[in-house]
Protein backbone atom coordinates (compact mmCIF):
# COMPACT_ATOMS: atom_id res chain seq x y z
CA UNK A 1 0.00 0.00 0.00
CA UNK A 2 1.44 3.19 -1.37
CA UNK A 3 1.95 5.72 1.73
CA UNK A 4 3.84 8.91 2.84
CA UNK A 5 4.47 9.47 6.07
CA UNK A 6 5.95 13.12 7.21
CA UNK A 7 7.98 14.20 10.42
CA UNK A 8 10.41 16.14 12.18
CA UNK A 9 8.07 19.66 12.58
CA UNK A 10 7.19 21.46 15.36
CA UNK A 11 8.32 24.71 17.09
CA UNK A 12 11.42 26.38 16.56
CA UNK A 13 12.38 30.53 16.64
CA UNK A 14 12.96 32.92 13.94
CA UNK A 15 16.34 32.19 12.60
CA UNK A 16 16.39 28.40 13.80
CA UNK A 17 16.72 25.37 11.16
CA UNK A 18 14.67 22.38 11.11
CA UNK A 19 15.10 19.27 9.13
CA UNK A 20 11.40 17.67 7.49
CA UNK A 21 11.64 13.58 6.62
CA UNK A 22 9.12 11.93 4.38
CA UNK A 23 9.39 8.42 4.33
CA UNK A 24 7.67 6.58 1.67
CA UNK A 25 6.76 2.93 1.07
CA UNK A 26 4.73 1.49 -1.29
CA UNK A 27 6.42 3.05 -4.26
CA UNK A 28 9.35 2.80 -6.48
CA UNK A 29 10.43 5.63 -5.06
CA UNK A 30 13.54 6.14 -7.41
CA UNK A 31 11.71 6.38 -10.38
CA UNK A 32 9.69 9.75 -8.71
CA UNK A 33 10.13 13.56 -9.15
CA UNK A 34 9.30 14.63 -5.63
CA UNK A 35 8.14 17.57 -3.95
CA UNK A 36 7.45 19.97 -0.57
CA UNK A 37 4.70 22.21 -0.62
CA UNK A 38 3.26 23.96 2.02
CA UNK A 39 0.06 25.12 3.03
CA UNK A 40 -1.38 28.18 4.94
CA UNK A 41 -5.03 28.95 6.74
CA UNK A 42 -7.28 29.40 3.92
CA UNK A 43 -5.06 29.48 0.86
CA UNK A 44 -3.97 26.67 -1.77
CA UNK A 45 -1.06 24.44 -0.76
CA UNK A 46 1.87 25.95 -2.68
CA UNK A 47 5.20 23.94 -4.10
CA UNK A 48 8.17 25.24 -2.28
CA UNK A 49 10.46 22.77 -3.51
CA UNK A 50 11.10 19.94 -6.00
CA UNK A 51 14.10 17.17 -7.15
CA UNK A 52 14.42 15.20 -9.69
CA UNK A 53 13.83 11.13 -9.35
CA UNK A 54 17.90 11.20 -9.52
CA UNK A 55 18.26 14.52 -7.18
CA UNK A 56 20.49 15.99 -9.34
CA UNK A 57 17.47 19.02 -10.48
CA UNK A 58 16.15 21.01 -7.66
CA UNK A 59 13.81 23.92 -7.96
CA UNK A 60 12.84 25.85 -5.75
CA UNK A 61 10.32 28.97 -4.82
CA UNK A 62 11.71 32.30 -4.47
CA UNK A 63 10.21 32.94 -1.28
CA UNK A 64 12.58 29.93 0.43
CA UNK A 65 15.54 30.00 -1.79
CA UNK A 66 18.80 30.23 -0.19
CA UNK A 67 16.93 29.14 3.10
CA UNK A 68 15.72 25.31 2.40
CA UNK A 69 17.53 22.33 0.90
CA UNK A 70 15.28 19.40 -0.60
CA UNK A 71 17.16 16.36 -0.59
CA UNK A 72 16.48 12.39 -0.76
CA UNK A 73 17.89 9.07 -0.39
CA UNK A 74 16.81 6.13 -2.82
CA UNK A 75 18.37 4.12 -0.62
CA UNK A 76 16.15 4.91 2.10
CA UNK A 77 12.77 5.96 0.05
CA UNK A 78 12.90 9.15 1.65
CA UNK A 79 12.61 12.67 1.29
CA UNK A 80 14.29 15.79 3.36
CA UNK A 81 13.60 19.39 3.30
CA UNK A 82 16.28 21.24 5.50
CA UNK A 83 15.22 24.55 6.29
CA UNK A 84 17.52 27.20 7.76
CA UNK A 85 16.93 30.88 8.58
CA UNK A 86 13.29 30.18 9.27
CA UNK A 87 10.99 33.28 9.31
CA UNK A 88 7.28 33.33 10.93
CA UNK A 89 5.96 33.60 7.36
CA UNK A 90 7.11 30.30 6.86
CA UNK A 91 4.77 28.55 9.50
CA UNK A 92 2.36 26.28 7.65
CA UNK A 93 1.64 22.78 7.37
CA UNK A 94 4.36 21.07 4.93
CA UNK A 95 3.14 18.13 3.25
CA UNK A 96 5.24 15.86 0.71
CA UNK A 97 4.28 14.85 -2.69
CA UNK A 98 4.25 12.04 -4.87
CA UNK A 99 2.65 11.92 -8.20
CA UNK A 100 -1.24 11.81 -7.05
CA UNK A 101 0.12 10.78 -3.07
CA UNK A 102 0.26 13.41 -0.67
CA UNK A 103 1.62 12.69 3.06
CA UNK A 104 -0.81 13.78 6.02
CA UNK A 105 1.70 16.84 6.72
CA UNK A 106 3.46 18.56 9.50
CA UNK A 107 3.15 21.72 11.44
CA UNK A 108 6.00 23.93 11.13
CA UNK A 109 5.50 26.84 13.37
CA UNK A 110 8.23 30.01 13.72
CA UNK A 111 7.71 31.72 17.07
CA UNK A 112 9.85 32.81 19.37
């Protein structure tokens, strides 16, 4: 059964880094562009970050550029968004993407 299971959010201060996991099952994985997108109160979820099935193409939105990192390991099936120099407009929940498969997501809130 295809699944994709988020972690690592919570609470962290303005400036502070935080590291998101998705681990995925179900799939094969290696063979999938992935993504991060986000979502806040009342609007769309938005894409904040995408690799390649290899990880060698990233994209990323302008609003987190320079900030996050989206990573993976085929070895492990999962996904990592590492995001540094967190701001309070970046508290949302952060969900993880595959194809039509979307993870149940994770709070990241920036408060301090």
């Amino acid at each position: 059964q295809e699944q994709l299971v988020e972690s690592g959010g919570g609470l962290v201060q303005p400036g502070g880094s935080l590291r998101l996991s998705c681990a995925a099952s179900g799939f094969a994985f290696e063979a999938y562009y992935m993504g991060w997108y986000r979502q806040f109160p009342g609007h769309e979820r938005e894409l904040v970050a995408s690799i390649s099935n290899g990880g060698t193409i990233t994209w990323y939105a302008n609003s987190v550029k320079g900030r996050f990192t989206i990573s993976r390991d085929n070895a492990k099936n999962t996904l990592y968004l590492r995001m540094n120099s967190v701001k309070p407009e970046d508290t949302a929940v952060y969900y993880c993407n595959l194809g039509y498969y979307w993870g149940q997501g994770t709070q990241v809130t920036v408060s301090g």
